[in-house]
Protein backbone atom coordinates (compact mmCIF):
# COMPACT_ATOMS: atom_id res chain seq x y z
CA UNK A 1 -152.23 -109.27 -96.41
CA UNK A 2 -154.27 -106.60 -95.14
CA UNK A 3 -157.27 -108.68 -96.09
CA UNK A 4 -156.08 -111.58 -93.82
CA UNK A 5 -155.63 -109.27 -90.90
CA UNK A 6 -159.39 -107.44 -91.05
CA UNK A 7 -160.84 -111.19 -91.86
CA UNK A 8 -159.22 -112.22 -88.49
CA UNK A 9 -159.54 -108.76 -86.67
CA UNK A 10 -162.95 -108.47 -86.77
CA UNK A 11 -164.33 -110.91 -84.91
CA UNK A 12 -161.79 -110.64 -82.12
CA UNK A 13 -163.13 -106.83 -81.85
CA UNK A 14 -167.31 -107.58 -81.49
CA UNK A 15 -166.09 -110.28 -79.30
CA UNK A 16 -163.90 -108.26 -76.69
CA UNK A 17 -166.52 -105.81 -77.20
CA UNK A 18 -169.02 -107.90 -75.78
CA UNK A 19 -167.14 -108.30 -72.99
CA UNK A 20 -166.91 -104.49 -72.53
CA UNK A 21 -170.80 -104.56 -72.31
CA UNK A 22 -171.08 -107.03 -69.72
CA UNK A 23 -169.62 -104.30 -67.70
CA UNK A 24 -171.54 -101.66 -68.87
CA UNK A 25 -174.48 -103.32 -68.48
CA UNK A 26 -173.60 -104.15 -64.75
CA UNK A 27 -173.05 -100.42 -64.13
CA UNK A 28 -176.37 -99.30 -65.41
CA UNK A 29 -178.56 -101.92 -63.32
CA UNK A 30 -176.28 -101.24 -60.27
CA UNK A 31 -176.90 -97.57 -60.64
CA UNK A 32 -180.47 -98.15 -60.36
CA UNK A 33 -181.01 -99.81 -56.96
CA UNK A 34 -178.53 -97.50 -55.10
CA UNK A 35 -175.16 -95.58 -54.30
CA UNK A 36 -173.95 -98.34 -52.29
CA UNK A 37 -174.74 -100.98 -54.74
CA UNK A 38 -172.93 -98.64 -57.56
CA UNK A 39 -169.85 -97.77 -55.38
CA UNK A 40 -169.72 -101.48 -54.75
CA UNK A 41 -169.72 -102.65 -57.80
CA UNK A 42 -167.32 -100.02 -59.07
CA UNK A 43 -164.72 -100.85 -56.50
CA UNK A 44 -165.70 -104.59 -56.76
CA UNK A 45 -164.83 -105.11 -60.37
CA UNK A 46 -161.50 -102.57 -60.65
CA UNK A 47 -160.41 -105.31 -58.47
CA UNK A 48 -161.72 -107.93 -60.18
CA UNK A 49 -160.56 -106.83 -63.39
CA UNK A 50 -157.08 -106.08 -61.89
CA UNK A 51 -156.60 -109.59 -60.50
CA UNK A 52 -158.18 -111.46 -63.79
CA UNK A 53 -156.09 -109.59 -66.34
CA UNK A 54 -153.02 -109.69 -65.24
CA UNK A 55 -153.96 -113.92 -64.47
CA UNK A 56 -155.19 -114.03 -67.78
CA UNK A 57 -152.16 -112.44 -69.42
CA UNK A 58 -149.92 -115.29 -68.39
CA UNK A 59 -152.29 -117.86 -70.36
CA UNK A 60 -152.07 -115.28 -73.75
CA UNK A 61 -148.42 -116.62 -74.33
CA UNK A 62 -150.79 -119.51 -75.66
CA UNK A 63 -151.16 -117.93 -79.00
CA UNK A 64 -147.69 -117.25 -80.38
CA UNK A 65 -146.68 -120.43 -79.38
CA UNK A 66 -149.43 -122.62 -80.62
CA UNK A 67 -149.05 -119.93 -83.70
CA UNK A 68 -145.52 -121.30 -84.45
CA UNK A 69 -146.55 -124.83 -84.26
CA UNK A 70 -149.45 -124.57 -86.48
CA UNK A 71 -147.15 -122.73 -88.86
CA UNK A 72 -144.63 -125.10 -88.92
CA UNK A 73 -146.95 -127.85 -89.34
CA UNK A 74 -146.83 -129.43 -85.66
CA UNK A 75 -150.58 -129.97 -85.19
CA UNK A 76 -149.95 -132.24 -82.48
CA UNK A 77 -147.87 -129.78 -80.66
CA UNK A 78 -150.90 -127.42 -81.03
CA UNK A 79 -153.19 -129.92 -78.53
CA UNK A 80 -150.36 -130.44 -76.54
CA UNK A 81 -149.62 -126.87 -75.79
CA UNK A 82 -153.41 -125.97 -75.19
CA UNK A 83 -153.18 -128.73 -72.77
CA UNK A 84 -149.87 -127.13 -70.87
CA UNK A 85 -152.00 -123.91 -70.65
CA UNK A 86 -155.17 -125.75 -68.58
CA UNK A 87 -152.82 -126.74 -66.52
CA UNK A 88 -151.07 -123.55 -65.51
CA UNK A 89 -154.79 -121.76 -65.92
CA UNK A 90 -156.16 -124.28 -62.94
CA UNK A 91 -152.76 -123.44 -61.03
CA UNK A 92 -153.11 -119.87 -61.29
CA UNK A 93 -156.91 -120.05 -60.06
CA UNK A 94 -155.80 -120.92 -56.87
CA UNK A 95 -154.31 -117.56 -55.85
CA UNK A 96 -156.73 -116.26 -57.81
CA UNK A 97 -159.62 -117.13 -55.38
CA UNK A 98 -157.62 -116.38 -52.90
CA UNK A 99 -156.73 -112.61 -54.19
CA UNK A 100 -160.82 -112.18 -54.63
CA UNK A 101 -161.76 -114.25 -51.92
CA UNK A 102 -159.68 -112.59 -48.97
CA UNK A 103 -161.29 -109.25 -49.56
CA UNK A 104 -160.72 -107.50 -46.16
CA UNK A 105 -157.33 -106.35 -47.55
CA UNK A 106 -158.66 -104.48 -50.50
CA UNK A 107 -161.35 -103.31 -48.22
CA UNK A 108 -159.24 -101.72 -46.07
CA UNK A 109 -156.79 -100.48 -49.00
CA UNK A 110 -159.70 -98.54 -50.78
CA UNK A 111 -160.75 -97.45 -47.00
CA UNK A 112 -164.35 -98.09 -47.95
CA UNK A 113 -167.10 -97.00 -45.95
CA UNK A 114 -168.56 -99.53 -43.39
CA UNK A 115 -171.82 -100.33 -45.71
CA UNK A 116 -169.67 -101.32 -48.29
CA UNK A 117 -167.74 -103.65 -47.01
CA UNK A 118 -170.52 -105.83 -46.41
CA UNK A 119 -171.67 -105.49 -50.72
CA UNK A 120 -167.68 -105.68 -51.41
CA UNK A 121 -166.56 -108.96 -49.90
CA UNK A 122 -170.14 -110.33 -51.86
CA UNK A 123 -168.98 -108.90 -54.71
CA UNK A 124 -165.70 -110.53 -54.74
CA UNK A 125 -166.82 -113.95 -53.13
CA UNK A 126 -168.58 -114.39 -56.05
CA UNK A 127 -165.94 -113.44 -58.67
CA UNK A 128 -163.93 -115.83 -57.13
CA UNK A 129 -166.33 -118.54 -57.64
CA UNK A 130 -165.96 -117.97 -61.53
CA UNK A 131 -162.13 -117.34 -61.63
CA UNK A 132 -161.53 -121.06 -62.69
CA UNK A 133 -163.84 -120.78 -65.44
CA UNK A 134 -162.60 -117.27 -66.42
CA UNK A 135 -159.40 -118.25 -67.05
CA UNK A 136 -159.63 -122.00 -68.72
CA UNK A 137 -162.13 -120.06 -71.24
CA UNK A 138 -158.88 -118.04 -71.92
CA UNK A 139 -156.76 -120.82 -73.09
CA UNK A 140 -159.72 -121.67 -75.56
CA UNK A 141 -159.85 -117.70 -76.32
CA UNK A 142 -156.28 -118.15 -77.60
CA UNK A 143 -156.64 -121.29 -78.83
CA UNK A 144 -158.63 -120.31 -81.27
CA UNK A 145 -156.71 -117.09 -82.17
CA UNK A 146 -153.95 -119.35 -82.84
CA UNK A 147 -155.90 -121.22 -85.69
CA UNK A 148 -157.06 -118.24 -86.90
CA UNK A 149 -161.01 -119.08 -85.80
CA UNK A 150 -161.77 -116.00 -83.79
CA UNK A 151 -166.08 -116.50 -84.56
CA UNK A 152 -166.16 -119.23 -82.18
CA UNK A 153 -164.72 -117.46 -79.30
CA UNK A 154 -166.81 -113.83 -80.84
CA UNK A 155 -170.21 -116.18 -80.72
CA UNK A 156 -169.77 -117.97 -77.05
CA UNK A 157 -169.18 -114.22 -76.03
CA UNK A 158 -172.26 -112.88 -77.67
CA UNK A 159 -174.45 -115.34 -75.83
CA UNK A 160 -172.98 -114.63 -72.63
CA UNK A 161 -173.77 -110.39 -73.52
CA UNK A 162 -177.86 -111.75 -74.28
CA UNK A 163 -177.74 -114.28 -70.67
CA UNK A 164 -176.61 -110.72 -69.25
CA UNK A 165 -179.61 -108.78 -68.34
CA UNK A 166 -181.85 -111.53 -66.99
CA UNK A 167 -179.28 -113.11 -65.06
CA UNK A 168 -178.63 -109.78 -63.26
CA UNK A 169 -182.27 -109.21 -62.92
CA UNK A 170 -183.00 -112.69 -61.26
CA UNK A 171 -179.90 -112.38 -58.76
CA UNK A 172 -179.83 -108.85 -58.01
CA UNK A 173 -183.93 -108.65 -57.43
CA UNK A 174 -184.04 -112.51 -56.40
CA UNK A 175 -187.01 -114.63 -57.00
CA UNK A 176 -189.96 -116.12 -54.98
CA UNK A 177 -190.78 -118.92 -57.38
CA UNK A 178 -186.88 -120.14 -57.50
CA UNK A 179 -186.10 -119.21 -53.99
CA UNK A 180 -183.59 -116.97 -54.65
CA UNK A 181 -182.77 -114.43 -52.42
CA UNK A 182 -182.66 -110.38 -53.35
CA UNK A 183 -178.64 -109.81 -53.66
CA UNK A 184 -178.64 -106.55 -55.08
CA UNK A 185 -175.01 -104.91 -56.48
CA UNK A 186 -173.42 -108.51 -55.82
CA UNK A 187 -175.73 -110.35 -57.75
CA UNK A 188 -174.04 -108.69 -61.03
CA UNK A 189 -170.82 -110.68 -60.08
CA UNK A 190 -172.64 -114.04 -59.73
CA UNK A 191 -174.27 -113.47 -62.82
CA UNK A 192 -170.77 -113.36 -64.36
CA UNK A 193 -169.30 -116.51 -62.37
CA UNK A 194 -172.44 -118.56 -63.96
CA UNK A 195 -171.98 -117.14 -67.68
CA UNK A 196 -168.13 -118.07 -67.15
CA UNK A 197 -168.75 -121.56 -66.50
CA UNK A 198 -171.77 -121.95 -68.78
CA UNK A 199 -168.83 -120.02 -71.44
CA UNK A 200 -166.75 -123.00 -70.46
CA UNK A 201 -169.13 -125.49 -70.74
CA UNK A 202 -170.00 -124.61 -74.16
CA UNK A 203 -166.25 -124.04 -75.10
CA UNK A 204 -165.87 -127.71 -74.26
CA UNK A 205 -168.98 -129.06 -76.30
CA UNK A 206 -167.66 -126.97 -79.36
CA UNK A 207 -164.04 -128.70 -79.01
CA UNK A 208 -165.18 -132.05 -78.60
CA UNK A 209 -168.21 -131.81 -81.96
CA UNK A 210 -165.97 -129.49 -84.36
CA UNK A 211 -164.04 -131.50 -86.73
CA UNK A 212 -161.95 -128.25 -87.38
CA UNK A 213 -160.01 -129.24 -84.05
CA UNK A 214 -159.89 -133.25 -85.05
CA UNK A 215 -156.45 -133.08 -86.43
CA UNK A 216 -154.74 -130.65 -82.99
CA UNK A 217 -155.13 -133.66 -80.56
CA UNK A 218 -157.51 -132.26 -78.09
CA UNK A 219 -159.76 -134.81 -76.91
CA UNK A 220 -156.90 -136.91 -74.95
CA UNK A 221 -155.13 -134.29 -71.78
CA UNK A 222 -151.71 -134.28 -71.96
CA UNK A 223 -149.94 -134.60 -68.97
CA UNK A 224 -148.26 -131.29 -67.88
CA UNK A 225 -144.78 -131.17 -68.98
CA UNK A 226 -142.17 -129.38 -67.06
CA UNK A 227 -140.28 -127.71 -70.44
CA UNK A 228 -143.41 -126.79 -71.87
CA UNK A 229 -145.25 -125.01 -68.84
CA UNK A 230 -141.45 -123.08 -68.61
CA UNK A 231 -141.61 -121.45 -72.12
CA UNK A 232 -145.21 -120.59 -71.18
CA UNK A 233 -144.61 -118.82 -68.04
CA UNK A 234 -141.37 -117.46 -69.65
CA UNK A 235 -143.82 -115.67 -71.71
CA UNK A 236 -146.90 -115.27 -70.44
CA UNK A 237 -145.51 -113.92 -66.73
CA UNK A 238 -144.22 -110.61 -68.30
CA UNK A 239 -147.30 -110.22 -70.83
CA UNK A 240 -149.35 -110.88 -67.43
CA UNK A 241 -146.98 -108.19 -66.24
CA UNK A 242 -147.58 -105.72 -68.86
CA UNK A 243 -151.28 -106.17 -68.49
CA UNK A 244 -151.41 -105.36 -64.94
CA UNK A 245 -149.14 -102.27 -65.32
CA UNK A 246 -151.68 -100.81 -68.17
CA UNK A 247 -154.64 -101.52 -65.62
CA UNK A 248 -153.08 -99.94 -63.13
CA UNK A 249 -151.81 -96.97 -64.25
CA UNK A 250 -155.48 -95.94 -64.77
CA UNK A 251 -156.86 -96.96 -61.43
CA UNK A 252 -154.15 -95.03 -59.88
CA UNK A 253 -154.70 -92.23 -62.17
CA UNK A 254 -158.29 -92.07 -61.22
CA UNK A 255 -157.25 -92.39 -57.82
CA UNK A 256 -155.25 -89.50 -57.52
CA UNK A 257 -157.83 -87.60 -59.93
CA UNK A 258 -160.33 -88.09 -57.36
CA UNK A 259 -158.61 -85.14 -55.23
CA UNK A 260 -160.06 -82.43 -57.29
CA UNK A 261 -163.31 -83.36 -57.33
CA UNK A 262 -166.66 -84.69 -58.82
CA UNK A 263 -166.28 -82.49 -62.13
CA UNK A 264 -162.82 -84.04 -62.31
CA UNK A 265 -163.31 -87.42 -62.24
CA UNK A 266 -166.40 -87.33 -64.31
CA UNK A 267 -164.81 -85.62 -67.15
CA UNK A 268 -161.52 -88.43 -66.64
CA UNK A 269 -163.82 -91.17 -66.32
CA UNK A 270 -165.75 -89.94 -69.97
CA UNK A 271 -161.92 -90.29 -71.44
CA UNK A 272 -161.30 -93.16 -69.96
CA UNK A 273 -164.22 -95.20 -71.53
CA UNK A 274 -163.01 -93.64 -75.07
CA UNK A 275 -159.94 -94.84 -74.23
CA UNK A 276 -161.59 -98.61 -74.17
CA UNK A 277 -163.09 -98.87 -76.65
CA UNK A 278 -160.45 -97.09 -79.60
CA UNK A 279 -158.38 -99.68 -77.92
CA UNK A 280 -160.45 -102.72 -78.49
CA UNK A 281 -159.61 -101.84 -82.50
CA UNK A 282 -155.79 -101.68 -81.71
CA UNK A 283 -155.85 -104.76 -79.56
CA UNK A 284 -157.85 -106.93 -82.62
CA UNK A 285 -155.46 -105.45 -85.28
CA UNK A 286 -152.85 -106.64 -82.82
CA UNK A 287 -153.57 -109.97 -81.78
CA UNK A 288 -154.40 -110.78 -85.68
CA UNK A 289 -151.23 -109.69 -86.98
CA UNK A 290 -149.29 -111.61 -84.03
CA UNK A 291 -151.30 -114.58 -85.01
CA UNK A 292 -150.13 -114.71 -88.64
CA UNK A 293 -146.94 -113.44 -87.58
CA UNK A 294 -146.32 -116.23 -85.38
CA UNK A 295 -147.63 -119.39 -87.82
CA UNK A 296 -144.95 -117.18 -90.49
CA UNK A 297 -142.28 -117.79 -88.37
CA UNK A 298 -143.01 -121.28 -87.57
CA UNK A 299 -143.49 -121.85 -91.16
CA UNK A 300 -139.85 -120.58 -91.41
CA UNK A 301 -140.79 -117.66 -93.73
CA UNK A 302 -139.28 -114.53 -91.57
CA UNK A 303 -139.68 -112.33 -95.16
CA UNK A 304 -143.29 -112.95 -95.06
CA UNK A 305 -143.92 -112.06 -91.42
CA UNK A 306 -141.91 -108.89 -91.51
CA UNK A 307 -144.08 -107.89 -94.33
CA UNK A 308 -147.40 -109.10 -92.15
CA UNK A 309 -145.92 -107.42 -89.16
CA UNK A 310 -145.56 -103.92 -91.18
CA UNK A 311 -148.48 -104.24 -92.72
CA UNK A 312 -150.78 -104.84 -89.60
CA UNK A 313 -148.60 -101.90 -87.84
CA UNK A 314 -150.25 -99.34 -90.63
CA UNK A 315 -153.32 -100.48 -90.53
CA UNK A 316 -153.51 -100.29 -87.16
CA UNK A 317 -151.44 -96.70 -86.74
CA UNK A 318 -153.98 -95.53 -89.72
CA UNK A 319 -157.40 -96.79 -88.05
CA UNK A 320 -156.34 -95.10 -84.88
CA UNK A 321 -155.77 -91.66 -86.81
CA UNK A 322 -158.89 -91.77 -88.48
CA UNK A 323 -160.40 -93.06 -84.75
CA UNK A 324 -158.61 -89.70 -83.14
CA UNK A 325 -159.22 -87.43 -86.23
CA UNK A 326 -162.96 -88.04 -85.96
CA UNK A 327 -162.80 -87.95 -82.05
CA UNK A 328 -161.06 -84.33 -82.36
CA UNK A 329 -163.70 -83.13 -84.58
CA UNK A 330 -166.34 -84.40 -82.83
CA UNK A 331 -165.33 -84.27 -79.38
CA UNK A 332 -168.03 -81.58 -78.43
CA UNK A 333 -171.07 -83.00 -79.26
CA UNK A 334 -169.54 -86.99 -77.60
CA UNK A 335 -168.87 -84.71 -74.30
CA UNK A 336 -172.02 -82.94 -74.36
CA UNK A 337 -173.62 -87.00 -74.88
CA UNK A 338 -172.03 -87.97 -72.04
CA UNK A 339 -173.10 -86.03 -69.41
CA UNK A 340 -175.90 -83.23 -69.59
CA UNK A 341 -173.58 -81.26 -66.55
CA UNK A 342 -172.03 -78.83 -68.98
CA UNK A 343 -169.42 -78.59 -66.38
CA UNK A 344 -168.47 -81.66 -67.23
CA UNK A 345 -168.68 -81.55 -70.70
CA UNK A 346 -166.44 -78.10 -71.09
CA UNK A 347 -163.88 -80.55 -68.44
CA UNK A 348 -164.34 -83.44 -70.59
CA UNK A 349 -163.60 -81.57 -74.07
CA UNK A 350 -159.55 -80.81 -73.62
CA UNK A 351 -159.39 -84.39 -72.56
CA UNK A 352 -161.01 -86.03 -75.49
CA UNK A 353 -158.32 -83.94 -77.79
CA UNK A 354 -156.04 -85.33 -75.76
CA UNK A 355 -156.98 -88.77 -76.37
CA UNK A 356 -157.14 -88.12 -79.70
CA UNK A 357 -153.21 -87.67 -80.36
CA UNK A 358 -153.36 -90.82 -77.03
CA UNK A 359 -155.06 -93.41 -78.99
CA UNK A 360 -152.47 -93.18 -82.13
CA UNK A 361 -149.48 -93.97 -79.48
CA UNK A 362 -151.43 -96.29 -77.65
CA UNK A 363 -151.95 -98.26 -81.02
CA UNK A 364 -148.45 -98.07 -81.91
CA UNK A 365 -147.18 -99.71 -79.04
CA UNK A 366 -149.64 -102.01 -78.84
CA UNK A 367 -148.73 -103.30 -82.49
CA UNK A 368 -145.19 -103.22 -82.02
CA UNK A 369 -145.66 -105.18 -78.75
CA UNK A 370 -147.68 -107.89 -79.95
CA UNK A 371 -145.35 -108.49 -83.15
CA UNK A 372 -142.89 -108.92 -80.56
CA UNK A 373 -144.59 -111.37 -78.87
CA UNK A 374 -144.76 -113.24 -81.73
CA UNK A 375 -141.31 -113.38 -81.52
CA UNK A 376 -141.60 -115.16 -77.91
CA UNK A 377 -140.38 -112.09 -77.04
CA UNK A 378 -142.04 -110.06 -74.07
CA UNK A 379 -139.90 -109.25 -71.10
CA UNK A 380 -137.95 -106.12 -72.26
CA UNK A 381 -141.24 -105.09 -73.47
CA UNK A 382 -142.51 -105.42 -69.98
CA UNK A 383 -139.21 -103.15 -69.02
CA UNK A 384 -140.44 -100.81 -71.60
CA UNK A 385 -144.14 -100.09 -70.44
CA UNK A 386 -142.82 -99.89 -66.18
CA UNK A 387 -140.65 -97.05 -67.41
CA UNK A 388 -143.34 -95.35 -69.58
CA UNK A 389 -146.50 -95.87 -68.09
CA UNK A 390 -145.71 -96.09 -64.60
CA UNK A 391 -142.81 -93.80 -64.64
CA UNK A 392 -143.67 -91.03 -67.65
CA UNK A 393 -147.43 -91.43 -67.76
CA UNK A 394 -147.69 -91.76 -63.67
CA UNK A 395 -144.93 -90.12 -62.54
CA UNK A 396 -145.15 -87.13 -64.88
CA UNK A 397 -148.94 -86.71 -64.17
CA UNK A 398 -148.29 -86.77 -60.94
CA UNK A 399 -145.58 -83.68 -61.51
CA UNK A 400 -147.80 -81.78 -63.77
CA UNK A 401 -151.09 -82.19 -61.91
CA UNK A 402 -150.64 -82.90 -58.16
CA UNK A 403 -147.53 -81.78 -56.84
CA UNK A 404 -147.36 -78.62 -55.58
CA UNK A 405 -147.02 -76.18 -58.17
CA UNK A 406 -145.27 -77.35 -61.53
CA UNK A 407 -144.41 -73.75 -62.26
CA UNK A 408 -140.16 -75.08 -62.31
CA UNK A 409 -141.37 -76.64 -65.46
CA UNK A 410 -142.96 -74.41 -67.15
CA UNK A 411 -145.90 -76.16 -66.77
CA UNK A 412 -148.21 -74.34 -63.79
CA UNK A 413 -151.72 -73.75 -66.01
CA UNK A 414 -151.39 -77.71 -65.48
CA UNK A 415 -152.19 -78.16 -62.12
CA UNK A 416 -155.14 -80.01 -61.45
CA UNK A 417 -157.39 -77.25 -59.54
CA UNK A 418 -157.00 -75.08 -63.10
CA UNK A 419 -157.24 -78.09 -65.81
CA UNK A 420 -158.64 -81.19 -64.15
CA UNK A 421 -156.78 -84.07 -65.52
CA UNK A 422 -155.37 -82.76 -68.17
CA UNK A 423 -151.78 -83.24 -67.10
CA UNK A 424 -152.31 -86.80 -66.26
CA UNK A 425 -153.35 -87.50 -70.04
CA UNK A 426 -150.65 -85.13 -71.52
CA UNK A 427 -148.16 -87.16 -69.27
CA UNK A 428 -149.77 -90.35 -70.67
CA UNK A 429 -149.10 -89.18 -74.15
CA UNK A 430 -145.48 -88.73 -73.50
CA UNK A 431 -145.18 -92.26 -72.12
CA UNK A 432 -146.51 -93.88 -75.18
CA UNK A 433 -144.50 -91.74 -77.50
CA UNK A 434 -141.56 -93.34 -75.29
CA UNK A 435 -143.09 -96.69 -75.58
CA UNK A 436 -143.59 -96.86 -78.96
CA UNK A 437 -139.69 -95.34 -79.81
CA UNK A 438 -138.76 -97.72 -77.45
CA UNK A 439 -140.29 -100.87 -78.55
CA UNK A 440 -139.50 -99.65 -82.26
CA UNK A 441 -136.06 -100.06 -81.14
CA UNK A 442 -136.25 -103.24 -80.03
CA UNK A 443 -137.98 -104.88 -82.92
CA UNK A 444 -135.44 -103.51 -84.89
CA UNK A 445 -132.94 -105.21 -83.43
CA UNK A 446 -134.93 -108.03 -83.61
CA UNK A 447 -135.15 -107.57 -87.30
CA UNK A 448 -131.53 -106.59 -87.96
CA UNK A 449 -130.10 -109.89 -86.12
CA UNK A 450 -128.65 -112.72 -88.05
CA UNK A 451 -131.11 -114.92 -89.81
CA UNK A 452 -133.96 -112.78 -89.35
């Protein structure tokens, strides 16, 4: 079983991965024409990325359920579910565009500087442009984790990481030959909003010419069905939810880091990047073992996906040890690559060991979390992560770092000016330890009730 999960993990990881360097790669080339064009882009895409993951977290509820059917033999259902999820993804572009589109609000909520806000409403125009195509190429992201054909979606993503570079070169330094003006920071969103609905385009092709999808009813739309669009939603509003929290709760964090200067936030922001990519792992293990999970239980076999669910809860608890064992060992020498400020690096270090004992919670969760939505289950997980990441993780961060002094709680060497952001990520630690005993509790219930 452990097998089945890596065979289906992997691809899901250099595939999200890809996506991660999309944005690294926009950083870099931003970074080299200005400040302005950097601090746009920065603020440009925490935006972005806010309003596109918790949009796209409401289409995910696509994979357990298309899961079940599959497992249960229902290939029709399969096609006719993927079909309910276009449908919702096209409604939920609308206030999409118009979340990126009116940009004057977050303008004025980040209280940029007046030569940003010029870059910033670019930036976001143009994200909203690709929104549509962002979030239909989701439904065929968990399509295909559904069916348990990951490469397709790992491959589309791959060429969009190669169309990357020159895209961003031809629309941030424009081109005489083509016309095209010089649209500096901005042009890295455009580039995105074309590979999205070139993504699309080729996500179409590969549906239509596969004969792996002949038998799942695809090629003929199925009209959107009230019942069907409701167990979605039911679903996918809280995993939308839960995705929007997690974002959050480290924009906010970096927000409120910010106070205590450049060292500070440099050394969070190294931490924070760990944090992304340890998680990528966690997040494949996860959405494979949901996946098999879920065609288990359609299947009717609840012994088998226990065992599956288990199983893919070790392996993914055990990869993030040896991830954090190896990032506590090594943590000086990743600081020190980092940044060559060895202010930064010494800031950076306790933070690194931090999210070494971080990244084993963070996995745990995340496993138990996605077994339950397996289940079709995802609003008192949703309860779960507002109480520990927004009210332990935040709100204790907040205590140990910023407030005044902590020294009630024991707790003063904690305060920002003396440790940087250490509190915030000891704070973080102690809301995934309660979101992983409290999802563990809930499973087990699951597990425990009649029939299961």
């Amino acid at each position: 079983m452990r097998g089945e999960i890596l065979r289906l993990a992997w691809p899901l990881y250099i595939g999200q991965l890809a996506v991660m360097v999309n944005g690294i790669i926009d950083t870099a080339m931003a970074g080299r024409l200005s400040a302005q064009d950097l601090a746009a882009v920065g603020l440009g895409s925490s935006v972005y990325v806010s309003v596109y993951v918790s949009l796209m977290g409401v289409l995910l509820a696509l994979s357990p359920i298309a899961a079940q059917h599959l497992g249960a033999g229902r290939q029709a259902e399969v096609g006719a579910a993927f079909w309910q999820a276009v449908w919702v993804a096209l409604a939920l572009s609308l206030p999409g565009c118009v979340a990126l589109g009116w940009s004057q609000p977050w303008i004025a909520l980040a209280d940029a500087p007046a030569e940003l806000g010029d870059r910033i409403d670019a930036y976001l125009g143009y994200t909203a442009a690709g929104i549509p195509a962002a979030l239909l190429f989701r439904c065929f992201y968990a399509l295909n984790t559904a069916i348990a054909q990951p490469k397709v979606v790992m491959a589309i993503n791959l060429i969009g990481v190669a169309a990357k570079f020159p895209l961003n070169l031809l629309f941030m330094h424009g081109s005489q030959t083509l016309g095209l003006p010089a649209l500096g920071g901005p042009g890295c969103a455009l580039a995105t909003s074309v590979i999205a609905w070139a993504s699309v385009l080729g996500a179409a092709l590969w549906l239509w010419r596969d004969p792996r999808y002949a038998g799942l009813a695809l090629r003929r739309p199925v009209a959107p069905r009230a019942r069907a669009m409701a167990e979605l939603l039911r679903l996918g509003l809280p995993i939308g939810a839960t995705y929007l929290i997690e974002v959050t709760s480290f924009t906010f964090m970096s927000i409120l880091v910010a106070r205590f200067g450049t060292v500070t936030l440099a050394s969070h922001q190294i931490a924070a990047n760990l944090t992304g990519v340890i998680y990528m792992i966690a997040m494949a293990i996860a959405s494979a073992t949901s996946t098999l999970v879920a065609q288990s239980l359609g299947a009717g076999d609840r012994a088998r996906a226990r065992v599956l669910a288990l199983t893919g809860i070790r392996l993914g608890v055990g990869l993030a040890v040896l991830a954090g064992a190896l990032l506590w060992l090594l943590r000086g020498p990743i600081a020190q690559a980092y940044s060559t400020d060895p202010a930064v690096a010494a800031a950076a270090m306790p933070l690194l060991a931090a999210l070494a004992v971080f990244s084993v919670f963070d996995s745990l969760q995340t496993q138990i979390a996605f077994v339950l939505r397996a289940h079709k289950i995802a609003t008192l997980p949703m309860v779960v992560c507002v109480v520990s990441m927004w009210g332990v993780g935040l709100g204790g961060g907040w205590l140990l770092t910023v407030a005044g002094e902590p020294a009630a709680l024991g707790a003063a060497a904690l305060h920002g000016s003396r440790s940087g952001a250490l509190g915030f990520w000891l704070a973080g630690v102690g809301g995934l330890v309660v979101a992983s005993a409290g999802l563990a509790l809930v499973i087990r219930r699951v597990w425990r009730a009649p029939g299961a």
